[in-house]
N, C-alpha and C. Protein backbone atom coordinates (compact mmCIF):
# COMPACT_ATOMS: atom_id res chain seq x y z
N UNK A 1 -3.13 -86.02 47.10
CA UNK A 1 -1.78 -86.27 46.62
C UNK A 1 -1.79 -86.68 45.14
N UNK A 2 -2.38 -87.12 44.96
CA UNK A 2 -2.78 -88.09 43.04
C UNK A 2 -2.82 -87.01 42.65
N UNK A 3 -4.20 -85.87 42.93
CA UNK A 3 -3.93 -84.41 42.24
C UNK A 3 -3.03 -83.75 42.09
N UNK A 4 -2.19 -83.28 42.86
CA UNK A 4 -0.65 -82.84 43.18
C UNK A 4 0.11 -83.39 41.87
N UNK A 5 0.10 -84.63 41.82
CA UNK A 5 0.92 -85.62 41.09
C UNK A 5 0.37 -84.64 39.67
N UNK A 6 -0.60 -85.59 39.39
CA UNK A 6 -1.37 -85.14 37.86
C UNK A 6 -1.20 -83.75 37.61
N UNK A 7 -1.37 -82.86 38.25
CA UNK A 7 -0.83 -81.46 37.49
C UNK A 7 0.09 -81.29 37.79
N UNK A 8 1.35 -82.06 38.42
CA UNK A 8 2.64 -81.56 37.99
C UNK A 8 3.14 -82.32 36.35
N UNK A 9 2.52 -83.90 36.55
CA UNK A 9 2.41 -84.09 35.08
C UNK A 9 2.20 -83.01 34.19
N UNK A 10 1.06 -82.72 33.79
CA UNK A 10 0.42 -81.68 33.51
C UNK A 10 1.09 -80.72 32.88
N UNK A 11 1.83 -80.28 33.90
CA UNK A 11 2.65 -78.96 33.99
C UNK A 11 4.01 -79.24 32.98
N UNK A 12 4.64 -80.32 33.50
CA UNK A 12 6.06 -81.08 32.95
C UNK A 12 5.29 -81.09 31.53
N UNK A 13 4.50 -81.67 30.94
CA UNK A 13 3.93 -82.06 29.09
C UNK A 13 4.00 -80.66 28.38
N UNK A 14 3.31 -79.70 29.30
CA UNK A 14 3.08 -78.33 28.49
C UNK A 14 4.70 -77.71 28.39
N UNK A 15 5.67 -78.31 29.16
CA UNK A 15 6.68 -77.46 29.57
C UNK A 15 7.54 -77.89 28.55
N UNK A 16 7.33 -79.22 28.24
CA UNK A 16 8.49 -79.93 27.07
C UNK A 16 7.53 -79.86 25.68
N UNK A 17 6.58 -79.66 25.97
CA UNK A 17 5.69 -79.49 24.58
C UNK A 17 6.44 -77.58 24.24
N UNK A 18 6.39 -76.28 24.83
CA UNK A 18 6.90 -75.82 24.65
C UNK A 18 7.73 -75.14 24.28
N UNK A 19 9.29 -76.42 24.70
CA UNK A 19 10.73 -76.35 24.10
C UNK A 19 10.40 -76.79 22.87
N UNK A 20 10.03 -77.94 22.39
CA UNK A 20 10.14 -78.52 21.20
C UNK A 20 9.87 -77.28 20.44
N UNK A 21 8.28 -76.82 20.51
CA UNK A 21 7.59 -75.55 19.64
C UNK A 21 9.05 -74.78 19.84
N UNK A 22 9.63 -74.16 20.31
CA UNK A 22 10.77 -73.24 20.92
C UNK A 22 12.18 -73.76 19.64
N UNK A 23 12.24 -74.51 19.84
CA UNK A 23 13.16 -75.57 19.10
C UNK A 23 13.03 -75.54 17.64
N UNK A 24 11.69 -75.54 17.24
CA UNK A 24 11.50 -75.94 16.58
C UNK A 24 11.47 -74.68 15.13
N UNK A 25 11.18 -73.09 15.85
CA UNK A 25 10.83 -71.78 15.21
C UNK A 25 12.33 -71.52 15.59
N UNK A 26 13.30 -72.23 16.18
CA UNK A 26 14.97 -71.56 16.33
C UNK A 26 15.38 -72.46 14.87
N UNK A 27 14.91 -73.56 14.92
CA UNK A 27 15.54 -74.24 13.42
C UNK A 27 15.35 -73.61 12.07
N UNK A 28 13.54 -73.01 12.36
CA UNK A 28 12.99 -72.65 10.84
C UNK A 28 13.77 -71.13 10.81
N UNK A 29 13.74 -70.37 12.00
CA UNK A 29 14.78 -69.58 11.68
C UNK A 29 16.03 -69.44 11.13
N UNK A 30 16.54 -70.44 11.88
CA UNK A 30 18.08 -69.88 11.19
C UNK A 30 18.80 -71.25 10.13
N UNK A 31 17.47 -72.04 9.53
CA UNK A 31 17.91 -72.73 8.61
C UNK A 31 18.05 -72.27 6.73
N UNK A 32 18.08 -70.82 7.11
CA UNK A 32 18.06 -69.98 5.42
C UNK A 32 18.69 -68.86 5.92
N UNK A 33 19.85 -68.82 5.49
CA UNK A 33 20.79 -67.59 5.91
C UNK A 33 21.28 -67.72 7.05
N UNK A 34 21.32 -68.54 8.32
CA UNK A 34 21.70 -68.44 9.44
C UNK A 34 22.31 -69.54 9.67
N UNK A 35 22.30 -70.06 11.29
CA UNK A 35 23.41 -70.44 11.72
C UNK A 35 23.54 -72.14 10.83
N UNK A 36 22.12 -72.44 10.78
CA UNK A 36 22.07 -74.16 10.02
C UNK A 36 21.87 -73.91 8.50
N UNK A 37 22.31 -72.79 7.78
CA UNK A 37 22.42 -73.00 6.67
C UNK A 37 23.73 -73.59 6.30
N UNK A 38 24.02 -74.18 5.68
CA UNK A 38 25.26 -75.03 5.46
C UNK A 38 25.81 -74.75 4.27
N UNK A 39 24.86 -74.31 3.17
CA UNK A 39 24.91 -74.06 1.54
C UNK A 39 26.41 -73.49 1.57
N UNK A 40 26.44 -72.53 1.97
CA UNK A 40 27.79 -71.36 2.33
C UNK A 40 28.91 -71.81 2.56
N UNK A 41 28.79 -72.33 3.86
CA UNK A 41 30.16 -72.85 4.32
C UNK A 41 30.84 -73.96 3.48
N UNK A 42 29.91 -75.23 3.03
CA UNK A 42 30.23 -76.34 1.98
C UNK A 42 30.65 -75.88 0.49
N UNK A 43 30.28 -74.68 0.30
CA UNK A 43 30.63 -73.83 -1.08
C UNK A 43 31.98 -72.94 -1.03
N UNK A 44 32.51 -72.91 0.19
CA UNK A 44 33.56 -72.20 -0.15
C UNK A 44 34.52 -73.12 1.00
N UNK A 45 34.64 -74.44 1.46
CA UNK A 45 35.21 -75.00 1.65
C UNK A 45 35.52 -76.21 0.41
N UNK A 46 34.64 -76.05 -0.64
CA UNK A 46 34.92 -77.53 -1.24
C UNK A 46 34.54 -76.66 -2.73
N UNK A 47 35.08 -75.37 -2.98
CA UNK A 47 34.44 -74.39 -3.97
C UNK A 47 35.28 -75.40 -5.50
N UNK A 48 35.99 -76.14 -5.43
CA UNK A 48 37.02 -76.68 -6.59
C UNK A 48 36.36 -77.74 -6.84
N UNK A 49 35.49 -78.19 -5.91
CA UNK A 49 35.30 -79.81 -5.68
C UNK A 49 33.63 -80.52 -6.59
N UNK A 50 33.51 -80.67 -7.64
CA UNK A 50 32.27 -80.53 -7.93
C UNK A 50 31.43 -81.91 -6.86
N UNK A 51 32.15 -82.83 -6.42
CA UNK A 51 31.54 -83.94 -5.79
C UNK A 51 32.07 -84.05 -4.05
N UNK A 52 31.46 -83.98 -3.25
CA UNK A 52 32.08 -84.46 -2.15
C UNK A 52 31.52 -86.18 -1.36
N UNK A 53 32.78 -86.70 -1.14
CA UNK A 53 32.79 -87.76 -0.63
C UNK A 53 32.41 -88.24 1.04
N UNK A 54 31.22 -88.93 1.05
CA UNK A 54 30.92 -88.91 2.65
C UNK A 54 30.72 -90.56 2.23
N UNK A 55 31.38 -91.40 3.19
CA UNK A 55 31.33 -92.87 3.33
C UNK A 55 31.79 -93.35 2.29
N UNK A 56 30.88 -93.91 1.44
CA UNK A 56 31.33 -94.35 0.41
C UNK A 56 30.60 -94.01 -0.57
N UNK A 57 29.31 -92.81 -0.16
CA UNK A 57 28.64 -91.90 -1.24
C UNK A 57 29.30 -90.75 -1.82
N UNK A 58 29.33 -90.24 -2.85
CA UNK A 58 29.79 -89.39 -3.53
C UNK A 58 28.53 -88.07 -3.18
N UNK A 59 28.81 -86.60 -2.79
CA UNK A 59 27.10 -85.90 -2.94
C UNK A 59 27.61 -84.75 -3.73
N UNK A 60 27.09 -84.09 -4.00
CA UNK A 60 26.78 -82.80 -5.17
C UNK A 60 26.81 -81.67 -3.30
N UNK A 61 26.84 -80.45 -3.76
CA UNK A 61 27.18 -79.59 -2.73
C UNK A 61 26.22 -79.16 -2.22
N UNK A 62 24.50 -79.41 -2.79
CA UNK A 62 23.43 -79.29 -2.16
C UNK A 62 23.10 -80.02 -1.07
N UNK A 63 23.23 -81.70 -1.43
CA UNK A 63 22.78 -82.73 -0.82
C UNK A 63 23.71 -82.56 0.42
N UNK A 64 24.91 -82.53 0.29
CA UNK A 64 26.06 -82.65 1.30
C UNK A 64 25.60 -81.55 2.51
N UNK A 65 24.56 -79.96 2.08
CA UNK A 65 24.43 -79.37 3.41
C UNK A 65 23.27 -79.60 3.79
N UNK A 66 22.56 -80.44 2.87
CA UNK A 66 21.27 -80.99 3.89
C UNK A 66 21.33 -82.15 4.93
N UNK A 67 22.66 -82.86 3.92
CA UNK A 67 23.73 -83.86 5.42
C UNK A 67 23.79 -83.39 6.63
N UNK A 68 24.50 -82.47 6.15
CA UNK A 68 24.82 -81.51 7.97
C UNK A 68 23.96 -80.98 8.19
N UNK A 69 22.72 -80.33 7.57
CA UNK A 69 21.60 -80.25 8.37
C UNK A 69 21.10 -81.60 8.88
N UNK A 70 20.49 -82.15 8.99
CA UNK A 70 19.98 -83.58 9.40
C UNK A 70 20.71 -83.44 10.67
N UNK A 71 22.27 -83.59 10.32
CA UNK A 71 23.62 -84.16 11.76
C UNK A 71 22.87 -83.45 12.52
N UNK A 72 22.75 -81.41 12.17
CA UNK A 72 22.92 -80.53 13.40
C UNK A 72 21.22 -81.14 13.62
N UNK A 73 20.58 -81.16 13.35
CA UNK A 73 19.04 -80.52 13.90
C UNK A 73 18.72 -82.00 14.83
N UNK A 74 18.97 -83.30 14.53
CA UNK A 74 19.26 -84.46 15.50
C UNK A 74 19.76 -84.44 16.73
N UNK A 75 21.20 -83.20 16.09
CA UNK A 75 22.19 -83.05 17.63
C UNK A 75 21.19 -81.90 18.68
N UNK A 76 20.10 -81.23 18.05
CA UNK A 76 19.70 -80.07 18.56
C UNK A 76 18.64 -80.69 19.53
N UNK A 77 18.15 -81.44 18.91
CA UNK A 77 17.20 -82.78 19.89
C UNK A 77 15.61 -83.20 18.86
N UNK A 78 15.50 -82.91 17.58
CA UNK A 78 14.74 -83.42 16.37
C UNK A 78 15.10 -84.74 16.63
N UNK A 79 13.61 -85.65 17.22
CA UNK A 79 13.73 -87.12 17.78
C UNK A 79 13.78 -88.57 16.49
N UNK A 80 12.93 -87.51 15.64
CA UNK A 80 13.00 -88.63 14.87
C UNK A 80 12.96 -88.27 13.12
N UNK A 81 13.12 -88.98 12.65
CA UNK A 81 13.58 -89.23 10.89
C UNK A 81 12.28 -87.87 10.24
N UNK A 82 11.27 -88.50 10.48
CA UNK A 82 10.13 -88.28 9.98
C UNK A 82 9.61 -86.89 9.85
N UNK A 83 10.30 -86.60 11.34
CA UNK A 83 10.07 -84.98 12.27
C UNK A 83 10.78 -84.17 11.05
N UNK A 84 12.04 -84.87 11.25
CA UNK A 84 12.93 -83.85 10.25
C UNK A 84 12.81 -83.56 9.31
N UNK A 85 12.32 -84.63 8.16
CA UNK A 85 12.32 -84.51 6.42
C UNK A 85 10.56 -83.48 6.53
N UNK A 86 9.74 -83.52 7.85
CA UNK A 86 8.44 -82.31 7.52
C UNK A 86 9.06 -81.42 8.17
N UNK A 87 9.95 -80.90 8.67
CA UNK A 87 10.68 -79.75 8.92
C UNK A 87 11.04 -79.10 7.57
N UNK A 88 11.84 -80.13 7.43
CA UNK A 88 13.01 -79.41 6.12
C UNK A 88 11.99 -79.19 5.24
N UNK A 89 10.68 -79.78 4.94
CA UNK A 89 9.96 -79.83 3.58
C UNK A 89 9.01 -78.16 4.05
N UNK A 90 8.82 -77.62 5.39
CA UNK A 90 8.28 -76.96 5.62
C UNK A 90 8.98 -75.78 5.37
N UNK A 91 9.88 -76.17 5.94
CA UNK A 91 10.80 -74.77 6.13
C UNK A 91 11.10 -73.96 4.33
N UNK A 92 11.48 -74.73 3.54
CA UNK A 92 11.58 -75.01 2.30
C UNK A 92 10.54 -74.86 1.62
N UNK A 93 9.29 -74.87 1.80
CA UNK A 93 8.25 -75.17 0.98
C UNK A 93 8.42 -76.29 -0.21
N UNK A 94 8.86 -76.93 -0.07
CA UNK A 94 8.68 -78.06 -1.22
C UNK A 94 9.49 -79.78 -0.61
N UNK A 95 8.94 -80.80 -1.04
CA UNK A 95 9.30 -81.81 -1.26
C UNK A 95 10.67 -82.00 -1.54
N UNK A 96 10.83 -83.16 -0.39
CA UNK A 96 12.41 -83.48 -0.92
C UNK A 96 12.49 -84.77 -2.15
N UNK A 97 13.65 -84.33 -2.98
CA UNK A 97 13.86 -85.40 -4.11
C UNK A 97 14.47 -86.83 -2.85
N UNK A 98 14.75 -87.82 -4.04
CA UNK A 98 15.02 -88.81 -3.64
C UNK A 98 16.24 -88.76 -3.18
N UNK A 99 17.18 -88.05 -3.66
CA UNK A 99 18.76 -87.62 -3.53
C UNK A 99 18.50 -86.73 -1.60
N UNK A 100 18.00 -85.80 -1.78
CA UNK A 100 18.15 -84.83 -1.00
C UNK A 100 17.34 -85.71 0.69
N UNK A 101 16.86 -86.43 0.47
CA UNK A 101 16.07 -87.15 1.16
C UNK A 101 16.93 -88.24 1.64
N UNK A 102 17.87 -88.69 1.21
CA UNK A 102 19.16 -89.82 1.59
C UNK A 102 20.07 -89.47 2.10
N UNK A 103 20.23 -88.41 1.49
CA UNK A 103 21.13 -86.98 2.55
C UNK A 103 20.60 -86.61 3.49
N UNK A 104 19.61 -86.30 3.84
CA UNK A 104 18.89 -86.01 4.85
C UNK A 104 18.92 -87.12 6.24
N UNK A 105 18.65 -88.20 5.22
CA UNK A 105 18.66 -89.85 5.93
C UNK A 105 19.94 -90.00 6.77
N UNK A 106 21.30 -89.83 5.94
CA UNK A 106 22.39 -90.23 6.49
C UNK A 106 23.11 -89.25 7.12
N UNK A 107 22.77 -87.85 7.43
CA UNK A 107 23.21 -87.34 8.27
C UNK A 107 22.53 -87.09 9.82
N UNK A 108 21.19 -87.24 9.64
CA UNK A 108 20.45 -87.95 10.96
C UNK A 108 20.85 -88.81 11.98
N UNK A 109 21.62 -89.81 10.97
CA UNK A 109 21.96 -91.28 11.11
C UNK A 109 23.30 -91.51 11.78
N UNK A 110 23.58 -90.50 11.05
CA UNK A 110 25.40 -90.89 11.52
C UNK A 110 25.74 -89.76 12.48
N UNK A 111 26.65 -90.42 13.58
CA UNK A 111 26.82 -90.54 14.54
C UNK A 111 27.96 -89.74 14.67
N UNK A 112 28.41 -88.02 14.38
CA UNK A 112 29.38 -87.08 14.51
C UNK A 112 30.27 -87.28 15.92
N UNK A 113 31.42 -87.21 16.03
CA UNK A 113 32.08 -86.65 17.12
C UNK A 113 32.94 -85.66 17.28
């Protein structure tokens, strides 16, 4: 019975190890041109606007869709802070600035409904 047990463990780790990997090549996909690119939609909703206002930060129209990236890829099930900013830095090939990285921070963070 313990055996039974242990490889259904086993079985359950590889199965959620998996999704994540699964999860994880649906983000790097469609975070440049697709569904979590945000660049687009924030550019021709706020095309007049050189600053947009979130809380009581002011962001530039870059930072603001790496906001809503952060929101969506959290809401997608990205567990933690850390996961995300080596996502985004992967997906991207480069380092986030200090700006783009606070944006990143506070849309993780905050709590959409």
């Amino acid at each position: 019975m313990k055996n039974v047990f242990m490889l259904a463990l086993i079985f359950c780790a590889s199965f959620c190890f998996a999704q994540k990997e699964d999860l994880k090549k649906t983000i790097k996909e469609e975070s440049i041109g697709g569904s979590l690119d945000f660049t687009k939609t924030i550019e021709e909703k706020y095309s007049s606007a050189p600053f947009i206002r979130f809380g009581d930060i002011l962001y530039n129209k870059k930072d603001f869709a790496i906001l809503f990236w952060g929101a969506k890829v959290k809401h997608l099930g990205i567990e933690s802070l850390d996961e995300a900013i080596k996502l985004w830095e992967e997906i991207h090939k480069k380092k986030l600035t200090k700006s783009e990285n606070k944006a990143l921070k506070t849309g993780f963070e905050t709590k959409f409904e």
